[in-house]
N, C-alpha and C. Protein backbone atom coordinates (compact mmCIF):
# COMPACT_ATOMS: atom_id res chain seq x y z
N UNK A 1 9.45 8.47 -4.76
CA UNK A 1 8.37 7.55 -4.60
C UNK A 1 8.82 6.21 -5.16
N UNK A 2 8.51 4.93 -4.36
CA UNK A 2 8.98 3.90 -4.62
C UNK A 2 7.74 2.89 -4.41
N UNK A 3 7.99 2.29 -5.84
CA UNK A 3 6.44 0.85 -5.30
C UNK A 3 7.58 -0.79 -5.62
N UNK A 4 7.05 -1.43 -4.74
CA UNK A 4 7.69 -2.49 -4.68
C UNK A 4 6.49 -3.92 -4.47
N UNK A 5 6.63 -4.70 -5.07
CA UNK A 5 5.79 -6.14 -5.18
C UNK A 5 6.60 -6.88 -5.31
N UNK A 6 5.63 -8.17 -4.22
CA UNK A 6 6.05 -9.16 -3.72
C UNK A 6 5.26 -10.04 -4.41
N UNK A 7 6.48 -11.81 -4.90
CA UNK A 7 5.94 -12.33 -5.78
C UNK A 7 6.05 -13.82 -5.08
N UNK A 8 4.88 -14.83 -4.79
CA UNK A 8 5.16 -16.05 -4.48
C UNK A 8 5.99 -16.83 -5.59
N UNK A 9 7.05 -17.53 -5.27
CA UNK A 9 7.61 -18.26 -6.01
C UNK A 9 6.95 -19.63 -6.86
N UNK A 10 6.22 -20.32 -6.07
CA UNK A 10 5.00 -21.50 -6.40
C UNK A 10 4.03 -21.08 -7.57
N UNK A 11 3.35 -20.10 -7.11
CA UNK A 11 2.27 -19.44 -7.94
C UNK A 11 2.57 -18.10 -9.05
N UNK A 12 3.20 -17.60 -8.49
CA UNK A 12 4.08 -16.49 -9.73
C UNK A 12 2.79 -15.68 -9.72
N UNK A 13 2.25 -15.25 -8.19
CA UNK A 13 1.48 -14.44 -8.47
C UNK A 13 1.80 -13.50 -7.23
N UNK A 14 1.20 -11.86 -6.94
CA UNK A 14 1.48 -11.16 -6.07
C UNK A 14 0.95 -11.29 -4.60
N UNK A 15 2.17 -11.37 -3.62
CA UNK A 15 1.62 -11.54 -2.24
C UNK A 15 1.82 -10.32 -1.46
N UNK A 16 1.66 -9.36 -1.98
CA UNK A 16 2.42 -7.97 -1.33
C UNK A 16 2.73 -7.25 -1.98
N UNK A 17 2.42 -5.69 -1.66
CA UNK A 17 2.77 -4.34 -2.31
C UNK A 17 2.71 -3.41 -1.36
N UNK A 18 4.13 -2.61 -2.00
CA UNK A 18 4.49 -1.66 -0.67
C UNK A 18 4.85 -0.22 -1.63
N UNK A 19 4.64 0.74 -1.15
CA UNK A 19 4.88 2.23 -1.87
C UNK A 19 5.18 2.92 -0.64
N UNK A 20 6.25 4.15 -1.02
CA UNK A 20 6.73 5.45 -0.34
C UNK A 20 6.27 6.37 -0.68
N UNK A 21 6.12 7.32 0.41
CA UNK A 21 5.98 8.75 -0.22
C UNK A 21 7.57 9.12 -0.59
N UNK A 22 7.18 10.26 -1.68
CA UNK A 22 8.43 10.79 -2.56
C UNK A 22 9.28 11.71 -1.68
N UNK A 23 9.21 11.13 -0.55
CA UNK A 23 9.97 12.02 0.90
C UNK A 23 10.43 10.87 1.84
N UNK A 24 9.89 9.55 1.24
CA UNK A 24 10.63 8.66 2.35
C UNK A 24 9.79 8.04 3.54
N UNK A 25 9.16 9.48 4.32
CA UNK A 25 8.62 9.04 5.66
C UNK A 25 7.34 8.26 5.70
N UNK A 26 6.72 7.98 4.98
CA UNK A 26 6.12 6.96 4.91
C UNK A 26 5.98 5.86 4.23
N UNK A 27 5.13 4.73 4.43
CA UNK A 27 5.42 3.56 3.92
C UNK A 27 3.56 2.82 3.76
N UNK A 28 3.25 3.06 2.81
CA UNK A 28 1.81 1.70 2.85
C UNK A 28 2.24 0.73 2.48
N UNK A 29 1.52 -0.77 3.10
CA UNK A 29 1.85 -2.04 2.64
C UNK A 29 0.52 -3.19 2.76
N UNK A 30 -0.20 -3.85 1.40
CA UNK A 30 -1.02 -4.18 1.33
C UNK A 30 -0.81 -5.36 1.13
N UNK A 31 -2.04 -6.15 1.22
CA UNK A 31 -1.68 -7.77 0.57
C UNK A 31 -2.74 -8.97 1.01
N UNK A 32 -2.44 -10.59 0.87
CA UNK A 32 -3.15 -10.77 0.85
C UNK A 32 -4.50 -11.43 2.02
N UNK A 33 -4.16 -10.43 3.41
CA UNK A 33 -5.01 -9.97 4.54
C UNK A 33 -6.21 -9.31 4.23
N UNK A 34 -6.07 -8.56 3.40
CA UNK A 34 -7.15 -7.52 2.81
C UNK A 34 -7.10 -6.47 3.52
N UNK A 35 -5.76 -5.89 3.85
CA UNK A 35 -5.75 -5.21 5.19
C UNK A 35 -4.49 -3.58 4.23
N UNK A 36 -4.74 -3.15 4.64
CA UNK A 36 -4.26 -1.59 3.84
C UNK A 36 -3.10 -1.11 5.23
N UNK A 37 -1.93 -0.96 5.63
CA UNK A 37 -1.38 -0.28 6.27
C UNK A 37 -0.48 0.73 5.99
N UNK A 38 -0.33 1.90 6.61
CA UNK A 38 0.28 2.82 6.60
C UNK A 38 1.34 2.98 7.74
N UNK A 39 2.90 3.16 7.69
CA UNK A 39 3.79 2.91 8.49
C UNK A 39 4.89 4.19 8.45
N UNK A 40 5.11 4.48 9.62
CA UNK A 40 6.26 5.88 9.71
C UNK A 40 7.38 4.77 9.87
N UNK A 41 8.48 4.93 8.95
CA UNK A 41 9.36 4.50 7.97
C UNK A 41 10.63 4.91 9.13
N UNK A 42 11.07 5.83 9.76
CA UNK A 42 11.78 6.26 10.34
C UNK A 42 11.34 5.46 12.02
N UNK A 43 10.60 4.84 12.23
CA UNK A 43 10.47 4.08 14.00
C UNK A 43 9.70 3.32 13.48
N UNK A 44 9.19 2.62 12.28
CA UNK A 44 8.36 1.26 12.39
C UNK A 44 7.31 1.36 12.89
N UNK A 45 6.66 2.46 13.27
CA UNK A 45 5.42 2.36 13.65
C UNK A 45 4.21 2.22 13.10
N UNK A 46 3.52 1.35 13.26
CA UNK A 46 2.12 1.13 12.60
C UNK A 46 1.04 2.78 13.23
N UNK A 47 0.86 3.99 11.25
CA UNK A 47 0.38 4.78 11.44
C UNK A 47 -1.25 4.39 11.78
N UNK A 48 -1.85 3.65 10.92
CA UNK A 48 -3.59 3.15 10.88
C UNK A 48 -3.22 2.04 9.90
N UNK A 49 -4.46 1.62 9.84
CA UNK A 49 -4.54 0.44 9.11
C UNK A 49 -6.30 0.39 8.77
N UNK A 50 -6.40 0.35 7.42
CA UNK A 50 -8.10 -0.08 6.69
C UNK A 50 -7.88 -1.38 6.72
N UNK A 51 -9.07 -1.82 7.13
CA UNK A 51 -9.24 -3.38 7.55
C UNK A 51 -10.34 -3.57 6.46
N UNK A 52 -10.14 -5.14 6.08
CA UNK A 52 -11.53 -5.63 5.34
C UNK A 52 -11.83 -5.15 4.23
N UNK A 53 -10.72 -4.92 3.39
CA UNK A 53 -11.02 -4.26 1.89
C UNK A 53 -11.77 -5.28 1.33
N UNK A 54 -12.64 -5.41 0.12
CA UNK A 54 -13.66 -6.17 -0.54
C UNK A 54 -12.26 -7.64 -1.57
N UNK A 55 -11.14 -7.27 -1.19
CA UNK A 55 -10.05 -8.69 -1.75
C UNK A 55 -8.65 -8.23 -1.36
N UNK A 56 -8.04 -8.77 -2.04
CA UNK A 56 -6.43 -8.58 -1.73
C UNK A 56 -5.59 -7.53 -1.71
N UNK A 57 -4.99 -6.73 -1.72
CA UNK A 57 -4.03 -5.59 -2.50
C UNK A 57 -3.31 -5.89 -3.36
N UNK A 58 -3.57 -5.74 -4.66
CA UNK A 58 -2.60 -5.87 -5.97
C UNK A 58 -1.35 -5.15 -6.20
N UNK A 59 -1.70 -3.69 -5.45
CA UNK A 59 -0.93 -2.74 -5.87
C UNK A 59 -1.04 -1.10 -5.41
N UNK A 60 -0.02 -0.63 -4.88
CA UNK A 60 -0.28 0.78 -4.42
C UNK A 60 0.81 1.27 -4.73
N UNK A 61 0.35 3.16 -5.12
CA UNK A 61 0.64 3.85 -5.11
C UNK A 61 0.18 5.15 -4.58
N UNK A 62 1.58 6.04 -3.98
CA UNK A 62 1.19 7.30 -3.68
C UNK A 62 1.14 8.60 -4.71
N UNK A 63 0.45 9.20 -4.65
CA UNK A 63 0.36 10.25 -5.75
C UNK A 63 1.82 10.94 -5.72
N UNK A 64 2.88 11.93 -6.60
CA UNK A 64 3.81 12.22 -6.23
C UNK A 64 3.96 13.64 -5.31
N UNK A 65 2.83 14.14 -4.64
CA UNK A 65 2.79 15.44 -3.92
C UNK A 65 2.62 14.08 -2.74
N UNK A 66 2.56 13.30 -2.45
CA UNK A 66 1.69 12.48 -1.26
C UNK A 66 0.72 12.35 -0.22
N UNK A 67 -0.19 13.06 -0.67
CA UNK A 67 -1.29 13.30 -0.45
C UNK A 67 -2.50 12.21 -0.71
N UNK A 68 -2.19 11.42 -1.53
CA UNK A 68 -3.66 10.66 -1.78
C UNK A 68 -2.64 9.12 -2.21
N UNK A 69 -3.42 8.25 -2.09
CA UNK A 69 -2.73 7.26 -1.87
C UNK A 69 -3.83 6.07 -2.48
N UNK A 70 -3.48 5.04 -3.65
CA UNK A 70 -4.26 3.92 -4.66
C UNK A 70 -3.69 2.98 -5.03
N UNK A 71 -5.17 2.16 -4.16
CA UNK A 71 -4.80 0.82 -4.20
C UNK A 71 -5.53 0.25 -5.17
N UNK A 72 -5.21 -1.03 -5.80
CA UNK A 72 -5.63 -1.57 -6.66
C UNK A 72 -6.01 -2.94 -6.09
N UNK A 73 -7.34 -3.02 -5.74
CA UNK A 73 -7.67 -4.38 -5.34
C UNK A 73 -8.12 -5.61 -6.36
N UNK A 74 -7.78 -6.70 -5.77
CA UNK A 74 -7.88 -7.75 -6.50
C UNK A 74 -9.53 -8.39 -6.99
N UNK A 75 -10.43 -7.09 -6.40
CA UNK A 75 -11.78 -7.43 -7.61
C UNK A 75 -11.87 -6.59 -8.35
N UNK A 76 -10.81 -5.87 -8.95
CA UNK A 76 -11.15 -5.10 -10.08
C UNK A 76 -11.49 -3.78 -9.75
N UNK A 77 -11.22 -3.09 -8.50
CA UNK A 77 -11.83 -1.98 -8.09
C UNK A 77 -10.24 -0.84 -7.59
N UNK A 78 -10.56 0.23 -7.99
CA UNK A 78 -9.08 1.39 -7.54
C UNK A 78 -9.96 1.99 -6.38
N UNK A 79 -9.30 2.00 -4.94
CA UNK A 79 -9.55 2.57 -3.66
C UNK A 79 -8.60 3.95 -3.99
N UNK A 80 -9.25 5.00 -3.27
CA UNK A 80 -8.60 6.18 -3.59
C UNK A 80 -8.52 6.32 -1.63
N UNK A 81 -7.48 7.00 -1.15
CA UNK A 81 -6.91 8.05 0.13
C UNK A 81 -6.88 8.87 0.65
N UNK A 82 -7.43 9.78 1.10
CA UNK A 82 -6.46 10.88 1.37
C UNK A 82 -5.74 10.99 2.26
N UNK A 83 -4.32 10.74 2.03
CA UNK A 83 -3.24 10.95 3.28
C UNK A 83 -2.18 12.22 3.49
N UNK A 84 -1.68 11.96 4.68
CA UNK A 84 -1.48 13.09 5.51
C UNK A 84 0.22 13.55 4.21
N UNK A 85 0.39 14.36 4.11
CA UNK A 85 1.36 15.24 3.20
C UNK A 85 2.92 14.39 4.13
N UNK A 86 3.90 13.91 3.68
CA UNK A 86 5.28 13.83 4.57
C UNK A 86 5.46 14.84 5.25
């Protein structure tokens, strides 16, 4: 499992966060769209996507079985997942 954030250089604040499942084949990537995506890692394909979260994505992670998947949005609130197992 891998989490990775993206940092504007100007503002020194986060424009992007991306996490793996602890198997690789997937990929979420959040930010500041307000938009949640989930991506098969092996063909680039856009799996779904949550639209219109209540602010930005600060930060995600997948649980390490990969099953559930938390985001940390930028009003102070943890979104919980349940996603599909690798």
């Amino acid at each position: 499992m891998a989490s990775i954030r993206e940092w504007c250089r100007e503002t020194h604040s986060p424009t992007g966060s991306y996490s793996t499942t602890s198997g690789g084949k997937t990929l979420a990537s959040g930010a500041e769209d307000r938009n949640l995506r989930l991506w098969q890692v092996a063909t680039g394909r856009e799996l779904i996507v949550f639209k219109d979260l209540p602010a930005k994505v600060n930060s995600l992670a997948f649980s390490p079985d990969g099953r559930h998947l938390a985001a940390a949005i930028h009003d102070g609130s943890v979104r919980l997942w349940h996603a599909a197992k690798d």
